[in-house]
C-alpha atoms as a PDB file:
ATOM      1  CA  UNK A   1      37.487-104.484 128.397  1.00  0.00           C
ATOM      2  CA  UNK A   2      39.657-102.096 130.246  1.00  0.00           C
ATOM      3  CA  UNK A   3      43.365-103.160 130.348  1.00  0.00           C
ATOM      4  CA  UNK A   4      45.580-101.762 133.300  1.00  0.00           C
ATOM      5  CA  UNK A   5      49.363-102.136 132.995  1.00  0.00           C
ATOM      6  CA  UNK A   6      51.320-101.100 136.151  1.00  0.00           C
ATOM      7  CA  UNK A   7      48.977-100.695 138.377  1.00  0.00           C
ATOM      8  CA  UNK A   8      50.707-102.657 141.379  1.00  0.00           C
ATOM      9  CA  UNK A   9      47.841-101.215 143.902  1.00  0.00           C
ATOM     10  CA  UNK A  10      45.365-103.677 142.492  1.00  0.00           C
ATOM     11  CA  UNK A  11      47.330-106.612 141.881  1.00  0.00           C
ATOM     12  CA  UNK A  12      46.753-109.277 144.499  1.00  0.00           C
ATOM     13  CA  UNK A  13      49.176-110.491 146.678  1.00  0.00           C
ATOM     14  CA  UNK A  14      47.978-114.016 146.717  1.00  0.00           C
ATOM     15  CA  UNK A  15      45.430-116.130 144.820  1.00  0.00           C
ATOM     16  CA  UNK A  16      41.995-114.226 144.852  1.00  0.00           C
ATOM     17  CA  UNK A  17      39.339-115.381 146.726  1.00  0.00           C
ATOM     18  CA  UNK A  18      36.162-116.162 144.637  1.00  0.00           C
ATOM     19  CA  UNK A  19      33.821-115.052 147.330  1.00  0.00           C
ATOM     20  CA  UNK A  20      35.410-111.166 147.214  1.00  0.00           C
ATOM     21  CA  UNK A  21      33.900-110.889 143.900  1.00  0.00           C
ATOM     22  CA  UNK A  22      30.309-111.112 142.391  1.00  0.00           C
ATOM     23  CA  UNK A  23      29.518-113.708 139.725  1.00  0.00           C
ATOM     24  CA  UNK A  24      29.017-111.120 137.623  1.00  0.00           C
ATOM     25  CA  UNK A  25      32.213-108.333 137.913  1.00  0.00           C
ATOM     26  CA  UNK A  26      35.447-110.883 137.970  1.00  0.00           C
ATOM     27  CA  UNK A  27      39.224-110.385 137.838  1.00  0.00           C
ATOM     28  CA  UNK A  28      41.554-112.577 135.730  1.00  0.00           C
ATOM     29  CA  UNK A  29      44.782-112.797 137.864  1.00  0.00           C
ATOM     30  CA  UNK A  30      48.100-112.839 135.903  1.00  0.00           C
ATOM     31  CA  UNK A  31      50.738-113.733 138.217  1.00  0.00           C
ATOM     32  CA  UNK A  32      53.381-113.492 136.138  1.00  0.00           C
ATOM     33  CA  UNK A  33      53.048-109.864 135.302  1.00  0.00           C
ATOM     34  CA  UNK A  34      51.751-107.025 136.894  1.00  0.00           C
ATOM     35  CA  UNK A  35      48.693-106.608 134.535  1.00  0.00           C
ATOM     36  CA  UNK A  36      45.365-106.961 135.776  1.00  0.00           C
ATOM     37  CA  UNK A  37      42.359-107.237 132.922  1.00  0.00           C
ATOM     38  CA  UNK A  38      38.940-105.823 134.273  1.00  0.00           C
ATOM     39  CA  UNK A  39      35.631-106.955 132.928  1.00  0.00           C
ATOM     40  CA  UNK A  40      32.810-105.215 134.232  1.00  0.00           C
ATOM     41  CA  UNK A  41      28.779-105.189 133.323  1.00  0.00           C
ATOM     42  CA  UNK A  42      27.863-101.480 133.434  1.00  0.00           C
ATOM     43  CA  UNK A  43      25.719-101.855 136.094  1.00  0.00           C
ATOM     44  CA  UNK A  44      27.996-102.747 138.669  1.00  0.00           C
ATOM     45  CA  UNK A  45      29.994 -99.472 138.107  1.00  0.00           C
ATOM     46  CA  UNK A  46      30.314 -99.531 142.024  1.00  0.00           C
ATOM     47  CA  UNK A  47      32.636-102.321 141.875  1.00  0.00           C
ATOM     48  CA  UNK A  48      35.551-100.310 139.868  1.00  0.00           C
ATOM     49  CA  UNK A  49      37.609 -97.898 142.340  1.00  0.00           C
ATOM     50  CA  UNK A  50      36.916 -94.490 141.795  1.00  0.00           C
ATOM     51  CA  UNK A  51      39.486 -93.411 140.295  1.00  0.00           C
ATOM     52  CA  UNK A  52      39.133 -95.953 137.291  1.00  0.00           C
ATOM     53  CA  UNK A  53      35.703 -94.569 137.220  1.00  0.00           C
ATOM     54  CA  UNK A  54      36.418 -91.346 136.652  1.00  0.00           C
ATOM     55  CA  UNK A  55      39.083 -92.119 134.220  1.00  0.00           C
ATOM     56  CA  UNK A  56      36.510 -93.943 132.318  1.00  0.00           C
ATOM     57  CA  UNK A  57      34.111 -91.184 132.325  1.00  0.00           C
ATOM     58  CA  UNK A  58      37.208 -88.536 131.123  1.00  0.00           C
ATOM     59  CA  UNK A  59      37.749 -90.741 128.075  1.00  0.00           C
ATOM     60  CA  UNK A  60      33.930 -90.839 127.076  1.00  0.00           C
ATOM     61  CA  UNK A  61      33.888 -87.383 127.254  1.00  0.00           C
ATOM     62  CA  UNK A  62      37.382 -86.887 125.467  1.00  0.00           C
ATOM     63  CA  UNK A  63      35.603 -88.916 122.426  1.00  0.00           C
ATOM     64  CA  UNK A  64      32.694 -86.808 122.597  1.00  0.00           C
ATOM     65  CA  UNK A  65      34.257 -83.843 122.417  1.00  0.00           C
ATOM     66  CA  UNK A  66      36.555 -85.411 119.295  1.00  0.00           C
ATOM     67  CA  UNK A  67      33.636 -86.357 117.381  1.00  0.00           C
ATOM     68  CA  UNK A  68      32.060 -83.266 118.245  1.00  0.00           C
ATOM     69  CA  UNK A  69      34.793 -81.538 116.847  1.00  0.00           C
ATOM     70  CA  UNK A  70      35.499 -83.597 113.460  1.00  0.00           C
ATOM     71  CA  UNK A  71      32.292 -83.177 112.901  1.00  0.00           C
ATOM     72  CA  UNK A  72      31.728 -79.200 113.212  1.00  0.00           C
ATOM     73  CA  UNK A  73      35.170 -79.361 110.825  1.00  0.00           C
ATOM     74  CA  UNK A  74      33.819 -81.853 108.747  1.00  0.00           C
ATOM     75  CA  UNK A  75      30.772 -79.056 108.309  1.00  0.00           C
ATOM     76  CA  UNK A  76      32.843 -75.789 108.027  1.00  0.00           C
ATOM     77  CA  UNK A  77      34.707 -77.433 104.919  1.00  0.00           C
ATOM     78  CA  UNK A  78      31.322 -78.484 103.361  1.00  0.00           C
ATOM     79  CA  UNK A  79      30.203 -74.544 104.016  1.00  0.00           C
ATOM     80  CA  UNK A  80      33.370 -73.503 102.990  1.00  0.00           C
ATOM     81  CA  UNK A  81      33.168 -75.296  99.376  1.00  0.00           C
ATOM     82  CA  UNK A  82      29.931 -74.279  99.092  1.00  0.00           C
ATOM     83  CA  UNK A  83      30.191 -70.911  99.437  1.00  0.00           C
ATOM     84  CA  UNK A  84      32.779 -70.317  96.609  1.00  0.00           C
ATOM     85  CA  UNK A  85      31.158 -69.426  93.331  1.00  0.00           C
ATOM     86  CA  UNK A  86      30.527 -71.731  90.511  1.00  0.00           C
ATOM     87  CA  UNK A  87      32.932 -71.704  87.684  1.00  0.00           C
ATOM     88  CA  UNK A  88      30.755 -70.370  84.290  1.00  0.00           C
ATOM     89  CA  UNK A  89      33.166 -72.678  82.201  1.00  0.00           C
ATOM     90  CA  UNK A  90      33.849 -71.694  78.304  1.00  0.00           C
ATOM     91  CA  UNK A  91      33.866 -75.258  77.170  1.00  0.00           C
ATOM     92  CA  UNK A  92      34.089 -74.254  73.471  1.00  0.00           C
ATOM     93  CA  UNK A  93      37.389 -71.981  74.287  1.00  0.00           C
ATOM     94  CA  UNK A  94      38.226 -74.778  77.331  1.00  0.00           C
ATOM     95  CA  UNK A  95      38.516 -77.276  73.865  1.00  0.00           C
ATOM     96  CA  UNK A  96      40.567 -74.801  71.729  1.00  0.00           C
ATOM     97  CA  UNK A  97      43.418 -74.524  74.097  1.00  0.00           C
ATOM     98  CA  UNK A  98      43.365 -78.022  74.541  1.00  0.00           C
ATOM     99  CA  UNK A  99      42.335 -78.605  77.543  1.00  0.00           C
ATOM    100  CA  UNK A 100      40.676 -81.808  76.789  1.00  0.00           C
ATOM    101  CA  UNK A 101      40.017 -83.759  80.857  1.00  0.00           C
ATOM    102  CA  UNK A 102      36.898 -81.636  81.247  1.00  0.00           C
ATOM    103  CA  UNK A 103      34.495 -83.641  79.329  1.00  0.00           C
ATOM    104  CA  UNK A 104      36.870 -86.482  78.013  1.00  0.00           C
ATOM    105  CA  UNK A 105      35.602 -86.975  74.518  1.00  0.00           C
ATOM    106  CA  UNK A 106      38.830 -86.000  72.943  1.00  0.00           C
ATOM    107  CA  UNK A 107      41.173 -89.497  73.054  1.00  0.00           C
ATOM    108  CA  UNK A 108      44.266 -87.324  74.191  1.00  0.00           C
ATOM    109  CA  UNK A 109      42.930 -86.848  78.056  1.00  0.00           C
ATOM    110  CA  UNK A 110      43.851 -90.516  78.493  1.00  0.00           C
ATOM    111  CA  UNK A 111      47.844 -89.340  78.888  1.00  0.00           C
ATOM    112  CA  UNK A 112      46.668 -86.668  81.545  1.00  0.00           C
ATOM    113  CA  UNK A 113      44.290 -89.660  83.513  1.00  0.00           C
ATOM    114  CA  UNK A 114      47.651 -91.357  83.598  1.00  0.00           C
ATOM    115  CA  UNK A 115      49.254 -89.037  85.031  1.00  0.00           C
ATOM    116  CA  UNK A 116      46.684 -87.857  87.334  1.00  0.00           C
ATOM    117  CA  UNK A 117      46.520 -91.749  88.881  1.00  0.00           C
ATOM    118  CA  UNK A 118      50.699 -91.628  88.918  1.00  0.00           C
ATOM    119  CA  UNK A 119      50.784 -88.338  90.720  1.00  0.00           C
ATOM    120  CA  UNK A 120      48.154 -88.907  93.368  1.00  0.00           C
ATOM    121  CA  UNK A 121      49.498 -92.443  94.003  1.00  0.00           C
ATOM    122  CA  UNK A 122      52.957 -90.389  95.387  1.00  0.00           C
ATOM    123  CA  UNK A 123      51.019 -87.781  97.321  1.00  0.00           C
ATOM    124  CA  UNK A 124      48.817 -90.942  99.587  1.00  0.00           C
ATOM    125  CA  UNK A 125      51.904 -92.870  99.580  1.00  0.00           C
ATOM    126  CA  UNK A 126      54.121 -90.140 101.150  1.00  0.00           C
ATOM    127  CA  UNK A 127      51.107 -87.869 102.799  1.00  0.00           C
ATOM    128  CA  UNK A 128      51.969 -84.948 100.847  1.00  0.00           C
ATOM    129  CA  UNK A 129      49.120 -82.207  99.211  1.00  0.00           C
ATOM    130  CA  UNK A 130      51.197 -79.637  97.399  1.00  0.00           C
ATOM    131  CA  UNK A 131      52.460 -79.428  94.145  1.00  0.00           C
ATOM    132  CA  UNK A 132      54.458 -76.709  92.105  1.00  0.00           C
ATOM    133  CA  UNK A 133      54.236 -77.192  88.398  1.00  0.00           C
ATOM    134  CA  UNK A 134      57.053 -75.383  86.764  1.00  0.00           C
ATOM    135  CA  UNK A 135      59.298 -75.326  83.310  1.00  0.00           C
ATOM    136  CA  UNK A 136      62.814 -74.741  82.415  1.00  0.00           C
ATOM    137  CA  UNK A 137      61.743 -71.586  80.026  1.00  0.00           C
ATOM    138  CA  UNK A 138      58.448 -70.237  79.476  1.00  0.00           C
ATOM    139  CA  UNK A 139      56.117 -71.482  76.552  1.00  0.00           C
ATOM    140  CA  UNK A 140      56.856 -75.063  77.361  1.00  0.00           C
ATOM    141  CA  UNK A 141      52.818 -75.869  77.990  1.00  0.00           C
ATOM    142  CA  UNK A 142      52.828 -75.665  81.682  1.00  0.00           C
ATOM    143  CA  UNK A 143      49.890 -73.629  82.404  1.00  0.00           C
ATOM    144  CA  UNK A 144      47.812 -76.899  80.012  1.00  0.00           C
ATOM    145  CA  UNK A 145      49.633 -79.132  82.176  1.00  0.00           C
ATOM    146  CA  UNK A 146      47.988 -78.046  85.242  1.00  0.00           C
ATOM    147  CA  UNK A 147      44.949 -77.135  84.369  1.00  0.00           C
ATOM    148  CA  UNK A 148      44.052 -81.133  82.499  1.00  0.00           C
ATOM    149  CA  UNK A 149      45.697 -82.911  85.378  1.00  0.00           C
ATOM    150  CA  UNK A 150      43.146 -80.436  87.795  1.00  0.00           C
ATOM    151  CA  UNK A 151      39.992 -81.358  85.856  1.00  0.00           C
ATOM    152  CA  UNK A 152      41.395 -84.724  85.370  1.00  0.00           C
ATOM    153  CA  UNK A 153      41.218 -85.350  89.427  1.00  0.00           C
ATOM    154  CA  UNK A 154      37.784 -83.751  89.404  1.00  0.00           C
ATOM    155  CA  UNK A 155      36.640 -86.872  87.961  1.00  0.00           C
ATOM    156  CA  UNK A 156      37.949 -88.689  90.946  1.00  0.00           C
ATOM    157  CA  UNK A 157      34.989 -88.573  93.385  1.00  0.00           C
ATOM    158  CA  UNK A 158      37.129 -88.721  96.479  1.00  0.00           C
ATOM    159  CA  UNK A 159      39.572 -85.771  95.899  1.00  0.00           C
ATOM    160  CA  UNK A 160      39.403 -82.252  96.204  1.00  0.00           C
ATOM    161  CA  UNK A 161      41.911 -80.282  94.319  1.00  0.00           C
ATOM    162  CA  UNK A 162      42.724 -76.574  94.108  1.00  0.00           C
ATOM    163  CA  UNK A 163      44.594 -75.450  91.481  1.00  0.00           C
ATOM    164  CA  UNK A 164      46.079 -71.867  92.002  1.00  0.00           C
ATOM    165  CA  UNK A 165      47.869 -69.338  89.517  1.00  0.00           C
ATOM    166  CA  UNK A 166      50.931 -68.365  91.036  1.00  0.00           C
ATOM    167  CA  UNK A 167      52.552 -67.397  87.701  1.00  0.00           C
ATOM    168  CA  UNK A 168      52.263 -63.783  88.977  1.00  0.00           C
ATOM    169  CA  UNK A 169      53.770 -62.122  85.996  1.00  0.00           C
ATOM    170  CA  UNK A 170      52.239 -63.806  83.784  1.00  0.00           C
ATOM    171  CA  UNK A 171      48.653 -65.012  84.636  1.00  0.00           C
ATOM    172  CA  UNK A 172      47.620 -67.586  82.138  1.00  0.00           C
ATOM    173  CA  UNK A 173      44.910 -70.003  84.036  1.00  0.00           C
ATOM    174  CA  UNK A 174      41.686 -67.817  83.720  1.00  0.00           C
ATOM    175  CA  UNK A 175      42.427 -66.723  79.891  1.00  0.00           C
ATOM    176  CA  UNK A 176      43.165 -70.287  79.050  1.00  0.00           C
ATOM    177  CA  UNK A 177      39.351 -70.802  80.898  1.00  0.00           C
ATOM    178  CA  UNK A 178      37.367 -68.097  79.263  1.00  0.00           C
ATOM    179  CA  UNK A 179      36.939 -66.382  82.749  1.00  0.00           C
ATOM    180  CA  UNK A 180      37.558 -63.141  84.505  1.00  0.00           C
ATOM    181  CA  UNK A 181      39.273 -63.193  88.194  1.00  0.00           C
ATOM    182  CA  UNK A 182      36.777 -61.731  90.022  1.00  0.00           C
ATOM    183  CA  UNK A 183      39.788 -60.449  92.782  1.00  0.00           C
ATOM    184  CA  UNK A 184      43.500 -60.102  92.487  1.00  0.00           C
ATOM    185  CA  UNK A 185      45.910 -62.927  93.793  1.00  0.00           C
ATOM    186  CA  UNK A 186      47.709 -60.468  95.009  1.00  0.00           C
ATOM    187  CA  UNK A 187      45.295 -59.287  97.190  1.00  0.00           C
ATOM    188  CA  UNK A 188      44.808 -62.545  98.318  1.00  0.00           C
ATOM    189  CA  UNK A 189      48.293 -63.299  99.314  1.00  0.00           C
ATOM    190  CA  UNK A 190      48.536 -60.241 101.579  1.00  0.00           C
ATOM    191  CA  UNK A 191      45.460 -61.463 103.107  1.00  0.00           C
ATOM    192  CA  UNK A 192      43.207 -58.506 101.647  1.00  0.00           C
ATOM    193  CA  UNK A 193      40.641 -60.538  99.518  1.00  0.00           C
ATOM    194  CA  UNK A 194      38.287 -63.847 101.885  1.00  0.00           C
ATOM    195  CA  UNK A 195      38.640 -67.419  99.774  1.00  0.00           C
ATOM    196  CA  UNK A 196      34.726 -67.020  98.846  1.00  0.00           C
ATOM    197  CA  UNK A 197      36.211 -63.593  96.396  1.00  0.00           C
ATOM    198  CA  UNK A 198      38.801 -64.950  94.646  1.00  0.00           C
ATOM    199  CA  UNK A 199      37.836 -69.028  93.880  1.00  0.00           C
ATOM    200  CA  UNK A 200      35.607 -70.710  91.710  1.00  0.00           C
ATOM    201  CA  UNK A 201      34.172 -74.129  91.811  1.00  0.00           C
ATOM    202  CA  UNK A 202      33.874 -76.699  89.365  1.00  0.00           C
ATOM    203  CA  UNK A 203      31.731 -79.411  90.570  1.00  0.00           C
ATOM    204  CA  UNK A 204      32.253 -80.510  93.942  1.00  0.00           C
ATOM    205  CA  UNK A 205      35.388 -81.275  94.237  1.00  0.00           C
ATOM    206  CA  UNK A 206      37.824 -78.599  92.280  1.00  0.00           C
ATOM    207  CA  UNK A 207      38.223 -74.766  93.330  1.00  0.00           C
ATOM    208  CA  UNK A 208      40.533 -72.936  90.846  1.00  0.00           C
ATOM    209  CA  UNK A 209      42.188 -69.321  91.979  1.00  0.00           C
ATOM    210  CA  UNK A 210      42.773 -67.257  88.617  1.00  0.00           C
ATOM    211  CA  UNK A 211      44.329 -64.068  88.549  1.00  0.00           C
ATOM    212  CA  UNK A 212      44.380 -60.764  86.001  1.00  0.00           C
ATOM    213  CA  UNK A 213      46.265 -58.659  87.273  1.00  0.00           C
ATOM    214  CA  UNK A 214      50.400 -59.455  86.962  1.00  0.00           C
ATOM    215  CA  UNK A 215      52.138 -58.917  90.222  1.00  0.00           C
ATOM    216  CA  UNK A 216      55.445 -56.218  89.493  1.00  0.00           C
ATOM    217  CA  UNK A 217      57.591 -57.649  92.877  1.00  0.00           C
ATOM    218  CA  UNK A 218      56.067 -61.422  92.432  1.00  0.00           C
ATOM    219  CA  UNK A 219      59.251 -62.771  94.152  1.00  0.00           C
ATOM    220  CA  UNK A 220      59.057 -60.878  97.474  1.00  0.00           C
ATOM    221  CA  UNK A 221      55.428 -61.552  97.407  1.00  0.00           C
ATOM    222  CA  UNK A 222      55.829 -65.486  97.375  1.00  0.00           C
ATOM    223  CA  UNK A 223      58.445 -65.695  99.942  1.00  0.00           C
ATOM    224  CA  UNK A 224      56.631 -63.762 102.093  1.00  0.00           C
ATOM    225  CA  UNK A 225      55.253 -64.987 105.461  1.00  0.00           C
ATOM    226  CA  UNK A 226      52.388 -63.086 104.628  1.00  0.00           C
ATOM    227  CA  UNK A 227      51.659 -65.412 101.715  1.00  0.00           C
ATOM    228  CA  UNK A 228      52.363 -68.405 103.686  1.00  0.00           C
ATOM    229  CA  UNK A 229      50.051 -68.066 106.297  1.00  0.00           C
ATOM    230  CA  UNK A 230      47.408 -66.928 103.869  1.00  0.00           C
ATOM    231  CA  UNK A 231      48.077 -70.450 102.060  1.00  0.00           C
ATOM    232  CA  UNK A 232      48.033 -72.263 105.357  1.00  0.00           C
ATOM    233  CA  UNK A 233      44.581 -70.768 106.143  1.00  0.00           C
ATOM    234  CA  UNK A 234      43.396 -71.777 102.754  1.00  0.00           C
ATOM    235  CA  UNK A 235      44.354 -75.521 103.258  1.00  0.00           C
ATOM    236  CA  UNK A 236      42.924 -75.644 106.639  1.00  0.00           C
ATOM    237  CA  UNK A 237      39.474 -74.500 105.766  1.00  0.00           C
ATOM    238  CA  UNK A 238      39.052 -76.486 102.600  1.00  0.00           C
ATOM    239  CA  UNK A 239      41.079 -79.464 103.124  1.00  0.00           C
ATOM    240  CA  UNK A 240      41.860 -80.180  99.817  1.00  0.00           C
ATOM    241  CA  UNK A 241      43.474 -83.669  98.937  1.00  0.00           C
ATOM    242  CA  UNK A 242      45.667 -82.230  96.470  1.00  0.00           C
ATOM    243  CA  UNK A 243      46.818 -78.147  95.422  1.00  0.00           C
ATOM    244  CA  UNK A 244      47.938 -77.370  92.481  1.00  0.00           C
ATOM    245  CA  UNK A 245      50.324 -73.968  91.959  1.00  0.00           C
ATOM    246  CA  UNK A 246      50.853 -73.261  88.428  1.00  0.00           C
ATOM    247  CA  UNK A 247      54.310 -71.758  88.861  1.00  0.00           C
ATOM    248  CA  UNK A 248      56.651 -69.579  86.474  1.00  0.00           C
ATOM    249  CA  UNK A 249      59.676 -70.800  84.822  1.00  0.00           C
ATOM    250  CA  UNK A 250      63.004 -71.981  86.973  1.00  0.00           C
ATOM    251  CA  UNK A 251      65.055 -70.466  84.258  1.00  0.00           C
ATOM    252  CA  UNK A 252      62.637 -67.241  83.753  1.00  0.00           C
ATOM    253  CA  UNK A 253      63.149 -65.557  87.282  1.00  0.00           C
ATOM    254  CA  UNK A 254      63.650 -66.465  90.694  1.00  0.00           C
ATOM    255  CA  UNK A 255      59.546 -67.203  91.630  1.00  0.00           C
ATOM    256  CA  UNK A 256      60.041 -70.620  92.039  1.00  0.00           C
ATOM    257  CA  UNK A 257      63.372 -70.364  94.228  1.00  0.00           C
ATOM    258  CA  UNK A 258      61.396 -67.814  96.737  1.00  0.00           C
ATOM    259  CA  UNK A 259      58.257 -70.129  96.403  1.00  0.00           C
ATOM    260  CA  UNK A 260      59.627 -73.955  96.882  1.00  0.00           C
ATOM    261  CA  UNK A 261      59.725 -74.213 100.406  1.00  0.00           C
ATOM    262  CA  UNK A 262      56.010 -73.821 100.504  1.00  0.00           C
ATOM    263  CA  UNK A 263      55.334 -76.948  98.796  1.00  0.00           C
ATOM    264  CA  UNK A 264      55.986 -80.506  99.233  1.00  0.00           C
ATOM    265  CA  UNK A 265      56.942 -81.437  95.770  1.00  0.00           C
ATOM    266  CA  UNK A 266      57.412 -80.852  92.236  1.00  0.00           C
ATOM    267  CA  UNK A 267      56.908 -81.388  88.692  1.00  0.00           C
ATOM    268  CA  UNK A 268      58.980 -80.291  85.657  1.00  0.00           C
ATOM    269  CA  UNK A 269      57.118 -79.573  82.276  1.00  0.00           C
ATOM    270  CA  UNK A 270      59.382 -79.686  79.009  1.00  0.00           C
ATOM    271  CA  UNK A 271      58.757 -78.764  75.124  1.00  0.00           C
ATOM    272  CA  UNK A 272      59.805 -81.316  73.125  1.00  0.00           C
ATOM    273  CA  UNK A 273      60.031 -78.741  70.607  1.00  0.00           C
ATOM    274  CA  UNK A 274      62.004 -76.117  72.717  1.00  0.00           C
ATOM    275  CA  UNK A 275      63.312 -77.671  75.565  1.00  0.00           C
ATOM    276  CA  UNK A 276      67.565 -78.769  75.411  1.00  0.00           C
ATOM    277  CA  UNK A 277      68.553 -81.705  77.681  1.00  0.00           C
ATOM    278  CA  UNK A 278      70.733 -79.178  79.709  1.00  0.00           C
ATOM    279  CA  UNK A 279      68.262 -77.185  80.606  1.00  0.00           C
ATOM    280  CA  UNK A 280      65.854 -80.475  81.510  1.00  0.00           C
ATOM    281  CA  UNK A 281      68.754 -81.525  83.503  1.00  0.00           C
ATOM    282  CA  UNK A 282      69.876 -78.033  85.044  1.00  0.00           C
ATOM    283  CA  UNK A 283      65.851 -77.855  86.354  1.00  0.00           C
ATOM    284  CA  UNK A 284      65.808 -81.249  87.141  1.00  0.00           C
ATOM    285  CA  UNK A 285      68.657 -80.732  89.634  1.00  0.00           C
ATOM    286  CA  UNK A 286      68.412 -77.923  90.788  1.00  0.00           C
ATOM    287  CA  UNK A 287      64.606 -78.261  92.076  1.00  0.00           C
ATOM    288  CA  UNK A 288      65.749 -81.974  93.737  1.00  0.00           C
ATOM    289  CA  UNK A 289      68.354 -79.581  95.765  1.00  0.00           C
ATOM    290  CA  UNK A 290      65.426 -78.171  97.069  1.00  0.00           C
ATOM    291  CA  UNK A 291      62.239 -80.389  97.347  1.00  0.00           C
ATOM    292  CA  UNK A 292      61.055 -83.478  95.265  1.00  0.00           C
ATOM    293  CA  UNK A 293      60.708 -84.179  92.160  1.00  0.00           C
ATOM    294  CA  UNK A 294      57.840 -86.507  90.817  1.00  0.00           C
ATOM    295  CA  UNK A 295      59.080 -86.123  87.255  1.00  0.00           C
ATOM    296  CA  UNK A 296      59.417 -84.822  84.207  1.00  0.00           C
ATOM    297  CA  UNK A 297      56.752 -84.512  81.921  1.00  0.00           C
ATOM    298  CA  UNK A 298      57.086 -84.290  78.290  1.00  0.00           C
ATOM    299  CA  UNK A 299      54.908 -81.957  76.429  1.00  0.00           C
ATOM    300  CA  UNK A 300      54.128 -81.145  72.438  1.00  0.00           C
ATOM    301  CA  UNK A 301      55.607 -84.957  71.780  1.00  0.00           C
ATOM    302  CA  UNK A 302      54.102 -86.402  68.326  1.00  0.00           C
ATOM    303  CA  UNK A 303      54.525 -89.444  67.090  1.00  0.00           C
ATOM    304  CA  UNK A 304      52.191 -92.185  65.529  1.00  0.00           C
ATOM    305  CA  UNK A 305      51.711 -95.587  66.075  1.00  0.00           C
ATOM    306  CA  UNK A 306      53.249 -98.338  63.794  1.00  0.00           C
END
C-alpha cells in the first residue's frame, strides 16, 4: 500500500467516477483530508503516474543498496574477528591469579556473572559500548576486575567484548594471562601496528589487546587525537557490543583525566583492605564530573555466611 499525504494534484475534486478506474487498480477517496491511499496489482504499473513510479522504483533500489551494504559490513566484521589470532590461554596461571569466569568451576565467578548481567543491562538500556575500569590507588584488583567481567561476557553468546590494556605504565592484562603482546599498544595508538598484530581472540566473541612494553608519556598518548581515531577505527571494524579499557589509577596520575572523554562510562574498583572512604568518595566524584558512573565495586571483601 503506498500512502500519499499532500499530494493535492491527485485528489479529486468531486466524487470519483467508478468507470475512470479498472476493477482491479481503485482509489479510496477521503474527502475530509487531502490523503489519497493507492492500491495497485503490480501489473497495472501503467495506471500509477510516472512520477510515483519512479519514486517507487528509487526506494527498491535504496533498500537494495542498504541490504547490500549491511550485509558486506555484516561480512567485513566476521573477516575482521577472524583474522585476529587465537588467544593460547594459560588456564593453570589464568586460575592462580584468580581469574575464575573462564571455565566457571570455581563458585566465586558467580559475583562477576552478576555483575556482568548488571553492567550490560546499563550499556542496552542507554546505547552505550565503552567502559573505563579504574581505582582510587593502584593494587586495588582492577586489572582482575576486568579481565573476569571480559571472560564472564564471553559466555554470553550475543556479545562481543574487547577488553584493552590502557594501563600504559603499568601493563598488567597479558602477565595476569600467561601471554606475550605480540605488538606494542603504543604502536597501536599512533596507528603504527593493523588490529590483526596486536589482538587475540578467545572464542568468538572476546578480542583482548595486551601490552609489554610501558608507555614513558602515557598521558599525552591517550589524549591524543591520534589515539582516538585509532580507537574509532577499531570499533567500527569489529563492532563490539561492549569495550573494556583497563585504566590506571585516578589518584596514581592523570591517565584517566586525559582518557575519559573517550568513553561513555565508568566503573570504580576499591580494596576493602586498602581503600579509605575519602578516597572512594573523592573518585567517585570526581569521575561523575566527567562521565558516568555505573558503580563502585568492592574488591578483596571476606566474609562468611551465618
Amino acid at each position: 500500500m503506498l500512502t500519499l499525504s499532500g499530494c493535492s494534484h491527485l485528489q479529486p475534486t468531486g466524487k470519483p467516477s467508478p468507470s475512470r478506474y479498472k476493477s482491479n487498480a481503485y482509489f479510496q477517496y477521503r474527502p475530509t483530508r487531502t490523503v489519497l491511499v493507492i492500491r495497485i496489482r503490480v501489473e497495472n504499473m501503467k495506471h500509477v503516474p510516472p512520477s510515483l513510479q519512479e519514486t517507487r522504483r528509487f526506494h527498491s533500489t535504496d533498500r537494495l543498496t542498504e541490504q547490500a551494504i549491511q550485509a558486506c559490513t555484516r561480512l567485513g566484521r566476521e573477516i575482521a574477528w577472524e583474522n585476529l589470532s587465537p588467544l593460547d590461554l594459560d588456564q593453570e596461571r589464568a586460575l592462580q591469579n584468580r581469574i575464575v569466569t573462564i571455565g566457571r568451576a570455581d563458585p566465586a565467578h558467580a559475583p562477576f556473572d552478576m555483575l556482568r548481567t548488571r553492567v550490560l543491562q546499563n550499556l542496552r538500556q542507554n546505547n552505550w559500548t565503552s567502559v573505563a575500569i579504574t581505582s582510587p590507588t593502584p593494587s586495588c584488583g582492577k586489572s582482575l576486575v576486568a579481565l573476569n567481567l571480559a571472560f564472564s561476557l564471553a559466555h554470553q553468546e550475543d556479545c562481543r567484548t574487547l577488553l584493552i590494556d590502557l594501563n600504559l605504565k603499568h601493563p598488567a592484562i597479558g602477565a595476569m594471562l600467561g601471554v606475550r603482546a605480540p605488538a606494542s599498544m603504543e604502536e597501536f595508538l599512533r596507528g603504527h601496528t593493523a588490529t590483526h598484530n596486536l589482538f587475540l581472540r578467545h572464542g568468538h566473541n572476546l578480542a583482548i589487546g595486551t601490552n609489554h612494553q610501558p608507555v614513558q608519556f602515557s598521558a599525552e598518548l591517550l589524549q591524543s587525537q591520534d589515539a582516538a581515531r585509532i580507537l574509532q577505527d577499531l570499533q567500527a571494524k569489529l563492532e563490539p557490543d561492549v569495550i573494556l579499557f583497563d585504566m590506571p589509577a585516578v589518584l596514581a596520575s592523570d591517565d584517566v583525566t586525559a582518557f575519559l572523554p573517550n568513553v561513555d562510562c565508568a566503573i570504580l574498583v576499591a580494596a576493602a583492605d586498602s581503600s579509605t572512604f575519602d578516597e572512594v568518595d573523592e573518585c567517585e566524584r570526581y569521575l561523575a564530573e566527567r562521565t558516568k558512573v555505573l558503580g563502585a565495586v568492592l574488591n578483596r571483601c571476606r566474609y562468611t555466611d551465618r
